[in-house]
PDB file of N, CA and C in Angstrom:
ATOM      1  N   UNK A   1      10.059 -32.641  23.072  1.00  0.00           N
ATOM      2  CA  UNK A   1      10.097 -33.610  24.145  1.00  0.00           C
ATOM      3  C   UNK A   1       9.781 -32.948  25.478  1.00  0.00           C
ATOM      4  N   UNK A   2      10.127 -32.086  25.543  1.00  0.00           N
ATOM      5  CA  UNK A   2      10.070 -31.107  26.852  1.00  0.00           C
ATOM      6  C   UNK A   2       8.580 -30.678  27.223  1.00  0.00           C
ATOM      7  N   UNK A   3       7.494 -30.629  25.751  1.00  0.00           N
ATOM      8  CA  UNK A   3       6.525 -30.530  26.400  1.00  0.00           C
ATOM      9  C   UNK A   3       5.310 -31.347  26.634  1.00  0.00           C
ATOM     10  N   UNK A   4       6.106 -32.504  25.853  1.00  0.00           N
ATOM     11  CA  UNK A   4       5.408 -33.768  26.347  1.00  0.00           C
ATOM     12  C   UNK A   4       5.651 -34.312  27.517  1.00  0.00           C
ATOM     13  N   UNK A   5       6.777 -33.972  27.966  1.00  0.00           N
ATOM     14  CA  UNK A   5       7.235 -33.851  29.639  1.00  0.00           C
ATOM     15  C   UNK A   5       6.168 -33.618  30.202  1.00  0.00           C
ATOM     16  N   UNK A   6       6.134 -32.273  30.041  1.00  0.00           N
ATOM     17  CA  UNK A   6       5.214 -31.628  30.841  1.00  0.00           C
ATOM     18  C   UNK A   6       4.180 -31.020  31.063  1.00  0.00           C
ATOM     19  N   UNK A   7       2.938 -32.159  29.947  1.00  0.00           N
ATOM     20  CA  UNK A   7       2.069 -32.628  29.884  1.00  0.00           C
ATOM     21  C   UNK A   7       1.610 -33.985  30.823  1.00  0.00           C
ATOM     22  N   UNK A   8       2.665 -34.797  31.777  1.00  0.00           N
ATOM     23  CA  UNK A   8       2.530 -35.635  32.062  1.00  0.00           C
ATOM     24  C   UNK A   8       1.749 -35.145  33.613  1.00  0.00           C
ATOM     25  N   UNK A   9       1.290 -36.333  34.163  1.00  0.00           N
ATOM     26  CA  UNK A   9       0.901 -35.301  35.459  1.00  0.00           C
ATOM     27  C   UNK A   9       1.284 -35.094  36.848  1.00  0.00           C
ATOM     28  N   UNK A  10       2.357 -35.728  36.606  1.00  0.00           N
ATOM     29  CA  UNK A  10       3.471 -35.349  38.030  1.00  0.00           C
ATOM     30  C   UNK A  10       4.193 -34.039  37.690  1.00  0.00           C
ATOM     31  N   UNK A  11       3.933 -33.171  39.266  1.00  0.00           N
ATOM     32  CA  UNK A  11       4.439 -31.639  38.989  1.00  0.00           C
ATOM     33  C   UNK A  11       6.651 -31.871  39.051  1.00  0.00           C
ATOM     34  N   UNK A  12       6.976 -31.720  37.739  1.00  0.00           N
ATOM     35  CA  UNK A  12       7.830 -31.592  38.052  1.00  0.00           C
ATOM     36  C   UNK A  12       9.267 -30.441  37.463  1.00  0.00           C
ATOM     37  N   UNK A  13      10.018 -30.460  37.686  1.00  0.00           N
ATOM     38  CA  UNK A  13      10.703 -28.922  37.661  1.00  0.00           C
ATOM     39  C   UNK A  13      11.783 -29.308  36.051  1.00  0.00           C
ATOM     40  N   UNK A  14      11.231 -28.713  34.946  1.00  0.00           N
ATOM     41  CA  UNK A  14      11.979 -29.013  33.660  1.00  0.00           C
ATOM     42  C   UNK A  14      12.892 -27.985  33.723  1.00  0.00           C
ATOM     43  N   UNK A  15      14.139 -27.898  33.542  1.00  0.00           N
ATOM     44  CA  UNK A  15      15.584 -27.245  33.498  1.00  0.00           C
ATOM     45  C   UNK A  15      16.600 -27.657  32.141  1.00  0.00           C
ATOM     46  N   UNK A  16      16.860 -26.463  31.496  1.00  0.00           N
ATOM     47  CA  UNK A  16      17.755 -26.681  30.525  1.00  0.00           C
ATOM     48  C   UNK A  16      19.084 -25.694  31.036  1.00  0.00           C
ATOM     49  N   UNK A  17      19.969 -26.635  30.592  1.00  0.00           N
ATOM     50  CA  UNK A  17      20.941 -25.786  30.913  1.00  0.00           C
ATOM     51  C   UNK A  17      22.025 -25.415  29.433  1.00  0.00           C
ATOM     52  N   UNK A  18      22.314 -24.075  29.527  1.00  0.00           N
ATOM     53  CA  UNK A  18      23.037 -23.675  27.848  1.00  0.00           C
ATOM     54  C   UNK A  18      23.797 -23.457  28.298  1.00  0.00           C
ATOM     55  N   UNK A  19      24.793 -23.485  26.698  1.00  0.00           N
ATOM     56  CA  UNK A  19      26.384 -22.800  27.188  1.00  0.00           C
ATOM     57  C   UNK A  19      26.288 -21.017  27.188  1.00  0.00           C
ATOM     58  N   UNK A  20      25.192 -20.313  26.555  1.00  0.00           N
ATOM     59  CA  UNK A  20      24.969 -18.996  25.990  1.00  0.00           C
ATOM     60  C   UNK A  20      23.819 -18.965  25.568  1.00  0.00           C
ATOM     61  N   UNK A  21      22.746 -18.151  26.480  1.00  0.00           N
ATOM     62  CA  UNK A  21      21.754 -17.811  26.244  1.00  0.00           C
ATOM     63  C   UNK A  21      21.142 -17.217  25.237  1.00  0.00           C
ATOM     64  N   UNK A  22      22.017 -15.882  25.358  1.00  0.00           N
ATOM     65  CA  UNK A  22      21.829 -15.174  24.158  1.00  0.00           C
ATOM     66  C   UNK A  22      21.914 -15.404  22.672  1.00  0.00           C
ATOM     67  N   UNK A  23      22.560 -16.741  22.732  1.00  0.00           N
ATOM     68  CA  UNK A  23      22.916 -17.133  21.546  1.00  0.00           C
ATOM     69  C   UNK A  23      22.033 -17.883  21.241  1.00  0.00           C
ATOM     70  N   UNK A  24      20.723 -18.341  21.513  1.00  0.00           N
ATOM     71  CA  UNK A  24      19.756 -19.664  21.040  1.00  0.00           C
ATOM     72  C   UNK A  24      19.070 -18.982  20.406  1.00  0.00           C
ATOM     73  N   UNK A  25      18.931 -19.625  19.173  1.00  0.00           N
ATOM     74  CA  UNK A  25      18.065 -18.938  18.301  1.00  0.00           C
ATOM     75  C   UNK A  25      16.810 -19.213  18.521  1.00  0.00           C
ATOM     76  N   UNK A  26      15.765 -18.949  17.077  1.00  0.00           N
ATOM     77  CA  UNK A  26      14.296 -18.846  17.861  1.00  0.00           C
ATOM     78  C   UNK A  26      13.675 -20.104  18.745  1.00  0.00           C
ATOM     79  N   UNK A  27      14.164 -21.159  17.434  1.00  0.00           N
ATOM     80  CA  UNK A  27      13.525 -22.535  17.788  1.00  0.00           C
ATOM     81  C   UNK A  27      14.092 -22.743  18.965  1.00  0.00           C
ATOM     82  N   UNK A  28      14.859 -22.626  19.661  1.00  0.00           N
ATOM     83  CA  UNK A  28      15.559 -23.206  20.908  1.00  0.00           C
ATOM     84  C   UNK A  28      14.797 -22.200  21.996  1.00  0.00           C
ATOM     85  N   UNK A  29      14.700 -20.997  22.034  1.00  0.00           N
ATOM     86  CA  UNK A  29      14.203 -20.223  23.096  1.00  0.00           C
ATOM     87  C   UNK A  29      12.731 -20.630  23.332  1.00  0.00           C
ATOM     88  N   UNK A  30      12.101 -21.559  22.520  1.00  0.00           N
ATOM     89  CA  UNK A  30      10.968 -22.382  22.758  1.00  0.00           C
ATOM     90  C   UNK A  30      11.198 -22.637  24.163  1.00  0.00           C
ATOM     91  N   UNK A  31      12.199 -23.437  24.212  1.00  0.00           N
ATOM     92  CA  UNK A  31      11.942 -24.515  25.480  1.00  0.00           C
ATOM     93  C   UNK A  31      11.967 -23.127  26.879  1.00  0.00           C
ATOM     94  N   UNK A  32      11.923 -21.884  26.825  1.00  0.00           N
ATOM     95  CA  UNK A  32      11.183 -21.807  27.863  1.00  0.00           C
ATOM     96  C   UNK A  32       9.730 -21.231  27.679  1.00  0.00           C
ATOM     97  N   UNK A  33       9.437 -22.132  27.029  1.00  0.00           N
ATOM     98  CA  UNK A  33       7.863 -21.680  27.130  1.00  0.00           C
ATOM     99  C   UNK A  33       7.343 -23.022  28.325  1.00  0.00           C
ATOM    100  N   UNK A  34       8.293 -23.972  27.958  1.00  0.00           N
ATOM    101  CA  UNK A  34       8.237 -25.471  28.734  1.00  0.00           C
ATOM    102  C   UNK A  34       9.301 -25.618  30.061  1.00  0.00           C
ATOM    103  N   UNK A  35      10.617 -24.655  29.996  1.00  0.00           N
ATOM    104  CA  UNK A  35      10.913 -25.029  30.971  1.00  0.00           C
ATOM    105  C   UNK A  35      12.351 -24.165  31.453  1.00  0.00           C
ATOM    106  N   UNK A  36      12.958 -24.167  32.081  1.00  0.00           N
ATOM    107  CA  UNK A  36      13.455 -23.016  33.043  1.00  0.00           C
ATOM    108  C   UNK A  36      14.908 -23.075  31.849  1.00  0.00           C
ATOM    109  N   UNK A  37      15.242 -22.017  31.614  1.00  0.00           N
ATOM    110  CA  UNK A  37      17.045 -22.112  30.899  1.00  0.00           C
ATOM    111  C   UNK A  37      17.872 -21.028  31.740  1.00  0.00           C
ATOM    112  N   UNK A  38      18.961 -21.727  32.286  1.00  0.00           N
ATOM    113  CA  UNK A  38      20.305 -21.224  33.026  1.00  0.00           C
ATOM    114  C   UNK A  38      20.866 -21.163  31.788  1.00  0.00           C
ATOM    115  N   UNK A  39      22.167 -20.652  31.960  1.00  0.00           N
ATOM    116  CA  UNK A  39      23.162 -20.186  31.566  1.00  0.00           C
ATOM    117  C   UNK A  39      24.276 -21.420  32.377  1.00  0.00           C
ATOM    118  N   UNK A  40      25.063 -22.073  31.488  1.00  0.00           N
ATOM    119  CA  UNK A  40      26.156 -22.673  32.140  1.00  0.00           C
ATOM    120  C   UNK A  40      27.055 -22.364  33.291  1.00  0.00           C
ATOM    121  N   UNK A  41      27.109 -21.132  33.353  1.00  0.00           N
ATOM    122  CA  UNK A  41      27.990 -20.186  34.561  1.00  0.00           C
ATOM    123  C   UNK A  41      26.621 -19.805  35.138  1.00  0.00           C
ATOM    124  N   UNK A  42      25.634 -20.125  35.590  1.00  0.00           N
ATOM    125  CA  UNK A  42      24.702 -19.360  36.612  1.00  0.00           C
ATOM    126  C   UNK A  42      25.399 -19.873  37.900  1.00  0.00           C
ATOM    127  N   UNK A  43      24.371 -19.347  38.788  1.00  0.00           N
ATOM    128  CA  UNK A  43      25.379 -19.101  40.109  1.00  0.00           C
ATOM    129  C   UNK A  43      24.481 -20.204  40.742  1.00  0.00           C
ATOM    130  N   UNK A  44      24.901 -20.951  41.405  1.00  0.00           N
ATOM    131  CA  UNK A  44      24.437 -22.330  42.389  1.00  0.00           C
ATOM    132  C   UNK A  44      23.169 -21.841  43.273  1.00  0.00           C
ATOM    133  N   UNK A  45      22.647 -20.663  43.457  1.00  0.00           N
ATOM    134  CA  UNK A  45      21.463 -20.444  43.883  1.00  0.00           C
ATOM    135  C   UNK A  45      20.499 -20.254  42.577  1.00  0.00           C
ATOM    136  N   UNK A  46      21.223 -20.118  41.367  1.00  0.00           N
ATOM    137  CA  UNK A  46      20.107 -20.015  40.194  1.00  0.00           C
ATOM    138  C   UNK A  46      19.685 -21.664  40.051  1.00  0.00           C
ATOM    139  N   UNK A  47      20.904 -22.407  40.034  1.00  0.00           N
ATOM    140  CA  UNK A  47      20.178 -24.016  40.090  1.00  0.00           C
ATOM    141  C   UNK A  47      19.571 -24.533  40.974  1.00  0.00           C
ATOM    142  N   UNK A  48      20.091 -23.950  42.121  1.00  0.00           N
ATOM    143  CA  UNK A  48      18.928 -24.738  43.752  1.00  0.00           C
ATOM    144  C   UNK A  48      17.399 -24.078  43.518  1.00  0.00           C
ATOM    145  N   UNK A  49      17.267 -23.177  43.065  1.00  0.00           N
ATOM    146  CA  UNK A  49      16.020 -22.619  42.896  1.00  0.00           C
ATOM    147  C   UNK A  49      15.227 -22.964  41.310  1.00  0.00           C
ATOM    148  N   UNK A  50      15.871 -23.151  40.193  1.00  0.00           N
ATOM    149  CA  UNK A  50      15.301 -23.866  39.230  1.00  0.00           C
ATOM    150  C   UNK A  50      14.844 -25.390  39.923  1.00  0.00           C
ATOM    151  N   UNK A  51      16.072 -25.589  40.223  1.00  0.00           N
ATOM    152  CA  UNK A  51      15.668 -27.584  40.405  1.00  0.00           C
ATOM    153  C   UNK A  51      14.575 -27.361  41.355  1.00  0.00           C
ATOM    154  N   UNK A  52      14.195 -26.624  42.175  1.00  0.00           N
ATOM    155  CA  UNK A  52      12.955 -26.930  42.911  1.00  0.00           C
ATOM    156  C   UNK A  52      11.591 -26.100  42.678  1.00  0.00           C
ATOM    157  N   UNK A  53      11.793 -25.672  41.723  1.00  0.00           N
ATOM    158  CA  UNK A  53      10.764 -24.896  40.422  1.00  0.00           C
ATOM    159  C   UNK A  53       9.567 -25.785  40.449  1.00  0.00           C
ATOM    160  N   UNK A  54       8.488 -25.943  40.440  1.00  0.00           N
ATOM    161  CA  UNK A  54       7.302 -26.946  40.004  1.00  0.00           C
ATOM    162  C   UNK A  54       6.754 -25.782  38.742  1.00  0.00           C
TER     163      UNK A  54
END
């Protein structure tokens, strides 16, 4: 779904957010090929700067 997202053609900023990074296995570490992954505890400048990601 994520990269049919962003295939569409408004630039816009795709963000996943996990509970544990390290822990996503292969199929899941896909989505950043499509789109930004925090960590549940990232720090509020890691989300102000994803969310305004293009």
């Amino acid at each position: 779904m994520f990269s049919d997202i962003r295939a569409a053609d408004e630039a816009i900023s795709l963000n996943a957010v996990v509970r544990d990074i390290s822990a996503l296995d292969e199929k899941a570490q896909l989505i950043g090929d499509v789109a930004n992954i925090v960590g549940i505890e990232g720090t509020d400048d890691e989300y102000r700067r994803f969310a305004m990601a293009l």
